[in-house]
C-alpha atoms as a PDB file:
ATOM      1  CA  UNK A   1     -16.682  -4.168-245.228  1.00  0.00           C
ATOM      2  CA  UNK A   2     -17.982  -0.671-245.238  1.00  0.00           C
ATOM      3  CA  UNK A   3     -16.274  -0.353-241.680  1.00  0.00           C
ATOM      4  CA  UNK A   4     -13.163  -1.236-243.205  1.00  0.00           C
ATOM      5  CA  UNK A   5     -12.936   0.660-246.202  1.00  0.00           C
ATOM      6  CA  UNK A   6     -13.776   3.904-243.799  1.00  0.00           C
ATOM      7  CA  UNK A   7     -10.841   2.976-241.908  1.00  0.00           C
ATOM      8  CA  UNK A   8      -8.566   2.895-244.511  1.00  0.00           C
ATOM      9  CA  UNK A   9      -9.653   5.785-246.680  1.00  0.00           C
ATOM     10  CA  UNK A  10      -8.773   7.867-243.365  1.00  0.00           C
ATOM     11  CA  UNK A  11      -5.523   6.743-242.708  1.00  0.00           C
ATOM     12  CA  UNK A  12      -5.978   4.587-239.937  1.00  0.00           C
ATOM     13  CA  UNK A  13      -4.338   1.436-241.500  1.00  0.00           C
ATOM     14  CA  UNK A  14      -4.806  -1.727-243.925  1.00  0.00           C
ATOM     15  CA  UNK A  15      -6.929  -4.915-244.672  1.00  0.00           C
ATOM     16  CA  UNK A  16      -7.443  -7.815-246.100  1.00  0.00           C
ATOM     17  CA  UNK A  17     -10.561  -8.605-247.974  1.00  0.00           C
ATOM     18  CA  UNK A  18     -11.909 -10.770-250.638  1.00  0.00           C
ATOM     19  CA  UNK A  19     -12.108 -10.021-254.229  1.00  0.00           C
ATOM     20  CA  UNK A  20     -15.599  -9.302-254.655  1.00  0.00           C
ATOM     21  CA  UNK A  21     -15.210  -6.657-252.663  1.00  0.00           C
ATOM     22  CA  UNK A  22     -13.401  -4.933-254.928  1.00  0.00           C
ATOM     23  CA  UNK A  23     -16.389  -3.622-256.614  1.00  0.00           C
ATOM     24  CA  UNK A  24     -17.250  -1.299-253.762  1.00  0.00           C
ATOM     25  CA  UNK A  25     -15.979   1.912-254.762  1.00  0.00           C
ATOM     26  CA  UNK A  26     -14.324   4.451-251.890  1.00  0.00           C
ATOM     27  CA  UNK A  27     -12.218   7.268-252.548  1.00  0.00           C
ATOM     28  CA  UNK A  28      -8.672   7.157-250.770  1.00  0.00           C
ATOM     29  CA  UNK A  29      -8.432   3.441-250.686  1.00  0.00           C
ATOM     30  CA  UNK A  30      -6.526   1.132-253.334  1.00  0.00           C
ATOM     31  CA  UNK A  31      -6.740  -2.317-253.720  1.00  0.00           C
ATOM     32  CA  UNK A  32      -3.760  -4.561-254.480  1.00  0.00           C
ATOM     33  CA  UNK A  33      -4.084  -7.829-255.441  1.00  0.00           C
ATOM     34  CA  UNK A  34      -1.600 -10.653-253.297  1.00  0.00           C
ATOM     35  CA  UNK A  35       0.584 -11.829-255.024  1.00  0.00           C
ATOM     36  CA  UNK A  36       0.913 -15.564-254.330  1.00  0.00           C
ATOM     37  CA  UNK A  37      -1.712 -17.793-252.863  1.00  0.00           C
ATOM     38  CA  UNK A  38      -0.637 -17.303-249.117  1.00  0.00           C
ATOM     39  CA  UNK A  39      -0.677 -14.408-247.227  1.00  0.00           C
ATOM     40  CA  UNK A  40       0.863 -14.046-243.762  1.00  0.00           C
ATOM     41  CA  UNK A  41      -1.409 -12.419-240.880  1.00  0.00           C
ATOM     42  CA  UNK A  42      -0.147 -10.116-238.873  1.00  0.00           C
ATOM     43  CA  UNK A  43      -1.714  -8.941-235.428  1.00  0.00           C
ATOM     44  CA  UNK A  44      -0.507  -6.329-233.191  1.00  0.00           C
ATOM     45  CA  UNK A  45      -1.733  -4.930-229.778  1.00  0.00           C
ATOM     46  CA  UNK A  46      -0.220  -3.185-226.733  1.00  0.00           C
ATOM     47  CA  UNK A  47       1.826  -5.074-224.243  1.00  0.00           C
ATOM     48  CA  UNK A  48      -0.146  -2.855-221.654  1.00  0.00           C
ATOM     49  CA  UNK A  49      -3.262  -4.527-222.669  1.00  0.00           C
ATOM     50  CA  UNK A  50      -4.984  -6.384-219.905  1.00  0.00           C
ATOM     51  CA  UNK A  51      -8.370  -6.990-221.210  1.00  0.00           C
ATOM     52  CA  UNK A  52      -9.288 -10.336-220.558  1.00  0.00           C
ATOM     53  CA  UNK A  53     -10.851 -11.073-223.823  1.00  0.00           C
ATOM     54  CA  UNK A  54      -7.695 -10.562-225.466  1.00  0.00           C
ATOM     55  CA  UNK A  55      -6.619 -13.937-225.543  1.00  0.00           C
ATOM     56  CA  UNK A  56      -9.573 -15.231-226.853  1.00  0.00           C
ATOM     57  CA  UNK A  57      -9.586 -12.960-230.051  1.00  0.00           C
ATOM     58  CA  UNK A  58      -5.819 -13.698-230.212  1.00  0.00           C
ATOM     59  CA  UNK A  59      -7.262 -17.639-230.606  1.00  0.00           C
ATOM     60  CA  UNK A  60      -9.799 -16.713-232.919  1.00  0.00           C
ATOM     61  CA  UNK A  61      -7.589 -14.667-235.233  1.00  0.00           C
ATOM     62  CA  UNK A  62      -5.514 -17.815-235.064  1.00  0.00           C
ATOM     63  CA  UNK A  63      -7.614 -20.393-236.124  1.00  0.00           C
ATOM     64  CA  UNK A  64      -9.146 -17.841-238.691  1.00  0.00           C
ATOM     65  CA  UNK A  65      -5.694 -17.281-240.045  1.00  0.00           C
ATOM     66  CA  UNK A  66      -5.085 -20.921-240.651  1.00  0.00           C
ATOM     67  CA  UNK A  67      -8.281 -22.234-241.635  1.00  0.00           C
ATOM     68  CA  UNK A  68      -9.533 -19.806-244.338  1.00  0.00           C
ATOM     69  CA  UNK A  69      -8.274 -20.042-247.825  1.00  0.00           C
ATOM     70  CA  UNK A  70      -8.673 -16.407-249.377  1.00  0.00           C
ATOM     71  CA  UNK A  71      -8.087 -17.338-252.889  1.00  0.00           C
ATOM     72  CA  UNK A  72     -11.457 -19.227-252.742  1.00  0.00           C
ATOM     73  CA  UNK A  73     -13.563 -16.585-250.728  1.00  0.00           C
ATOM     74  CA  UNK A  74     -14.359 -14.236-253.932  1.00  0.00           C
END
């Protein structure tokens, strides 16, 4: 979570992460609560991207996004 948080507080982008971990304390990030009980995940990666794994994190981010109910994670 640390990882993230340094991401965001320089500018780099957002995410998504449970409510307990609201309590960690970083300057140049806000939290906002969801409003709603779903959220929709978005993923987004270059078209030049031929990695091979890429597929298989695509599938994992998949199953991830359908499977985990956030509202119940902290």
């Amino acid at each position: 979570m640390q990882g993230l948080l340094g991401l965001v507080a320089a500018g780099i982008g957002v995410t998504r992460l449970t409510r307990s971990s609201h309590s960690l304390r970083r300057s140049g990030v806000v939290f906002v609560p969801l409003a709603g009980d779903t959220a929709r995940t978005v993923v987004a990666w270059s078209p030049e991207n031929g990695k091979p794994a890429l597929p298989g994190v695509l599938d994992i981010v998949t199953e991830l996004a359908a499977g985990t109910d956030l509202t119940e994670a902290g």
